[in-house]
Protein backbone atom coordinates (compact mmCIF):
# COMPACT_ATOMS: atom_id res chain seq x y z
CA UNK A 1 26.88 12.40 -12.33
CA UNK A 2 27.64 8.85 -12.70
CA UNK A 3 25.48 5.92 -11.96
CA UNK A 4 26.41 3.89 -8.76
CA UNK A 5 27.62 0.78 -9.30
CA UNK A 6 24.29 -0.54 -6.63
CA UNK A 7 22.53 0.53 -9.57
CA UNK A 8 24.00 -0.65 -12.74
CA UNK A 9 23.14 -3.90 -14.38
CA UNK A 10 19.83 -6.16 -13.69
CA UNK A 11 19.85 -5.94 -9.81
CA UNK A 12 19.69 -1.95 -10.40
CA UNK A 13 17.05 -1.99 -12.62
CA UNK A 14 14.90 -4.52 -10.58
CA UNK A 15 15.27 -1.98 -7.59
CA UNK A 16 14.46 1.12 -9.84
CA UNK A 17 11.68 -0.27 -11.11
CA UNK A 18 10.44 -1.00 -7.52
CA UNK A 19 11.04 2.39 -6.70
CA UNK A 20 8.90 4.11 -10.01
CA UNK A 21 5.82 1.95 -8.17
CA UNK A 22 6.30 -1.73 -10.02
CA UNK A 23 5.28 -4.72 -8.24
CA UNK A 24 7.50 -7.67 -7.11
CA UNK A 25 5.66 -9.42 -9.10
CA UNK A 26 5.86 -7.66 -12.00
CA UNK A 27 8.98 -7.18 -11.39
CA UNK A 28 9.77 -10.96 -11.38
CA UNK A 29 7.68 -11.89 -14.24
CA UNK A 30 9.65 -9.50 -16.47
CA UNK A 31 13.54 -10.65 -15.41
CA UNK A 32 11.96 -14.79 -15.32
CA UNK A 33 12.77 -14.85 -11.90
CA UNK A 34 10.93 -15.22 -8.29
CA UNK A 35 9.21 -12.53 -6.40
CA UNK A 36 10.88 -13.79 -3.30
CA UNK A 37 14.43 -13.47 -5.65
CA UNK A 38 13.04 -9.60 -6.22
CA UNK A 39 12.71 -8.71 -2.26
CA UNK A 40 16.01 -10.04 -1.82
CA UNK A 41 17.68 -8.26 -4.47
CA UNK A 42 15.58 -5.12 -3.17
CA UNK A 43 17.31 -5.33 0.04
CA UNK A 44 20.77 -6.24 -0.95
CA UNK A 45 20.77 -3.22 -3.08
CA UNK A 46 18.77 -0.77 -0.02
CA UNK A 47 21.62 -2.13 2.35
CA UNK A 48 24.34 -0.66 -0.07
CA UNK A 49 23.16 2.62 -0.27
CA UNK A 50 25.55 4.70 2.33
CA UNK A 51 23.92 5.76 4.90
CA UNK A 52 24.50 9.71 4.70
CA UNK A 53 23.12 9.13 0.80
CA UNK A 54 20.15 7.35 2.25
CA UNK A 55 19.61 9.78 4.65
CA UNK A 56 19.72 12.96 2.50
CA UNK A 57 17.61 10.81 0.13
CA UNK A 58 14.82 9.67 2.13
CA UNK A 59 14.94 13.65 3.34
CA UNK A 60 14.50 15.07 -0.06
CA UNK A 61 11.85 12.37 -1.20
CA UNK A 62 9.70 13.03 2.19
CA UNK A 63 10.10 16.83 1.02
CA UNK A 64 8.51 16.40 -2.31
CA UNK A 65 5.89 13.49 -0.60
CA UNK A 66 4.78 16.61 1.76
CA UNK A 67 4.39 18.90 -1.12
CA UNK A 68 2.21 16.42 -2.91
CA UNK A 69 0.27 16.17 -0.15
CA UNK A 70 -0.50 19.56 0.57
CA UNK A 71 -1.36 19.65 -2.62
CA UNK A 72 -4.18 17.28 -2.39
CA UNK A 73 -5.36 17.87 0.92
CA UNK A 74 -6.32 21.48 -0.74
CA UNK A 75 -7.92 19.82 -3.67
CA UNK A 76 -9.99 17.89 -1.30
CA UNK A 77 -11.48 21.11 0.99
CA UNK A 78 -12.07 23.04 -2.09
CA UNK A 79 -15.23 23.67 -2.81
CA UNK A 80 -17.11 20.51 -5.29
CA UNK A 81 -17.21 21.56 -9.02
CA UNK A 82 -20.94 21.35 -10.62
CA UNK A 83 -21.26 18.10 -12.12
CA UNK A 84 -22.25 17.92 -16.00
CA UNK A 85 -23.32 15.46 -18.24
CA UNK A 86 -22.89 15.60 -22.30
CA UNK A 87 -21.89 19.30 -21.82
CA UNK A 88 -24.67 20.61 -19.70
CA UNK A 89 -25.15 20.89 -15.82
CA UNK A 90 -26.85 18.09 -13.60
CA UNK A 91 -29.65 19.24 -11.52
CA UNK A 92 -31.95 16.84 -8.86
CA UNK A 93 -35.40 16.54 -8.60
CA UNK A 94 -35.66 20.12 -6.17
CA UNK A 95 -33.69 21.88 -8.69
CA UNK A 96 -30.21 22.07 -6.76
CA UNK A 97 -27.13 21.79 -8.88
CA UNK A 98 -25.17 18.73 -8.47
CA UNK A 99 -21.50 18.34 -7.69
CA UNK A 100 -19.08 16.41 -8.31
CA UNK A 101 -17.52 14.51 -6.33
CA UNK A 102 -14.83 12.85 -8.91
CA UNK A 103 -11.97 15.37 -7.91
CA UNK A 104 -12.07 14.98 -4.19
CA UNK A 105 -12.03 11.01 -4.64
CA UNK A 106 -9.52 11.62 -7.06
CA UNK A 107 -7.51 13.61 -4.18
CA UNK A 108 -8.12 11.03 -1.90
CA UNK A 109 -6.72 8.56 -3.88
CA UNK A 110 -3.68 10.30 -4.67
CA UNK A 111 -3.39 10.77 -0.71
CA UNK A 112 -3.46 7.19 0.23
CA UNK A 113 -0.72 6.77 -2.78
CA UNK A 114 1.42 9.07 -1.44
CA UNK A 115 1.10 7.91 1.81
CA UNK A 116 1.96 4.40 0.19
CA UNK A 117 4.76 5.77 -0.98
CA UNK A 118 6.36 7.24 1.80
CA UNK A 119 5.85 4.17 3.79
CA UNK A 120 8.00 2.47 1.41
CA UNK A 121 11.06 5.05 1.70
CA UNK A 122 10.63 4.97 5.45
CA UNK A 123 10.83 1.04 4.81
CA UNK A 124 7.27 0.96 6.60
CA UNK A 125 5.83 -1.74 4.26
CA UNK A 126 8.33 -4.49 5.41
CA UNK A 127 6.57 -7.78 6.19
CA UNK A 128 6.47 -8.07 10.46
CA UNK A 129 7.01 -11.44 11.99
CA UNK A 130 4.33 -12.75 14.08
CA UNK A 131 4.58 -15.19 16.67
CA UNK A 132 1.45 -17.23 17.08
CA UNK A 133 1.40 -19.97 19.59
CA UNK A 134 -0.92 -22.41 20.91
CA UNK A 135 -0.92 -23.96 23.83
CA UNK A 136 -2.12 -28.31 24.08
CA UNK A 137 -4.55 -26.97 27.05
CA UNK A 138 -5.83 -24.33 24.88
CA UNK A 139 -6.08 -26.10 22.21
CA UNK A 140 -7.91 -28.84 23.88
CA UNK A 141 -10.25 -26.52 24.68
CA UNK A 142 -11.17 -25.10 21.35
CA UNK A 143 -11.82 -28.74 20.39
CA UNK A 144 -14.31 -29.21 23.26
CA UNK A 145 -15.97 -26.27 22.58
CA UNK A 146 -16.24 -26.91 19.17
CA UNK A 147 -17.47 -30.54 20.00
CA UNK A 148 -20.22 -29.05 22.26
CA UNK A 149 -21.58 -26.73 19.66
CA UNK A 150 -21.74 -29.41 17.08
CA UNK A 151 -23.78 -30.95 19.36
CA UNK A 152 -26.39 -28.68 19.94
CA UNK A 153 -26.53 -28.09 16.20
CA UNK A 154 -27.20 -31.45 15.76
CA UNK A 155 -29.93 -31.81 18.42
CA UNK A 156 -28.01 -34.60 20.95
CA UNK A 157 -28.27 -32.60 23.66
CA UNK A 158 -29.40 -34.14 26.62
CA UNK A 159 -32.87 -32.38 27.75
C-alpha cells in the first residue's frame, strides 16, 4: 500500500514521530525547528487525513488501546508475586512473605500511558483557551486587602 502523500517528506515524519510517543520538543530539536512550528505541522497534517480514514483509524487504534488495557487492569488484580532479593525470598520481621509490588505499579503505569495515548487520538490533549478577566473593582479590592494584611504583619494596626 502506498504512503500518503500527508505523510511523505519532513512534515510526515514530524507527525509520525509524534504519533510513536516523541515530544514536540524533541521533535523540534531534531528537524532545527520550533516546537510551536511542530504543533502546527501536527495539525496541518491531522486536518488532511479524510475523514472516513480518520474515523476507521481512530476506531481500530481505540480497539487495540482497549485490549492493552484489559490487559493491565488483569495484571493489576492478580494476585502480588513474592518479592526476592539476590535469588532468595524476602520475609518481615513476623515471618510473612513479602510481595511485590513492582508489577502492579508497573501495570499502573502502563494504564495511565495508554490512557495518554488515547487522549491523543481522540485529540483530548489539545491546549483549551481560558478566559481570565479581572474586573478594576475587583481588582481594587485585592489591593486593599492585600494592603490591610501587610499591615497587620507589620504591626500598624491601630489598637
Amino acid at each position: 500500500m502506498p504512503t500518503p502523500e500527508r505523510l511523505e517528506g519532513r512534515n510526515g515524519k514530524i507527525y509520525r514521530a509524534y504519533l510513536l510517543g516523541s515530544t514536540q520538543e524533541a521533535i523540534a530539536e531534531r528537524h532545527g525547528i520550533t516546537q510551536e512550528r511542530v504543533g502546527q505541522i501536527i495539525r496541518e497534517v491531522r486536518a488532511g487525513i479524510p475523514e472516513t480514514d480518520l474515523a476507521a483509524a481512530k476506531a481500530k487504534h481505540l480497539d487495540v488501546m482497549d485490549l492493552l488495557a484489559d490487559t493491565m487492569a488483569e495484571l493489576m488484580e492478580a494476585p502480588l508475586p513474592p518479592a526476592y532479593s539476590n535469588g532468595r525470598p524476602i520475609y518481615d520481621e513476623d515471618g510473612t512473605m513479602v510481595r511485590d509490588f513492582g508489577p502492579r505499579m508497573a501495570a499502573a503505569d502502563r494504564l495511565v500511558k495508554i490512557n495518554e495515548r488515547v487522549a491523543k487520538v481522540l485529540g483530548l490533549d489539545a491546549p483549551v483557551k481560558a478566559d481570565v478577566t479581572v474586573s478594576e473593582q475587583e481588582s481594587q479590592s485585592a489591593e486593599a486587602a492585600a494592603a490591610a494584611a501587610i499591615t497587620r504583619l507589620m504591626g500598624d494596626t491601630p489598637q
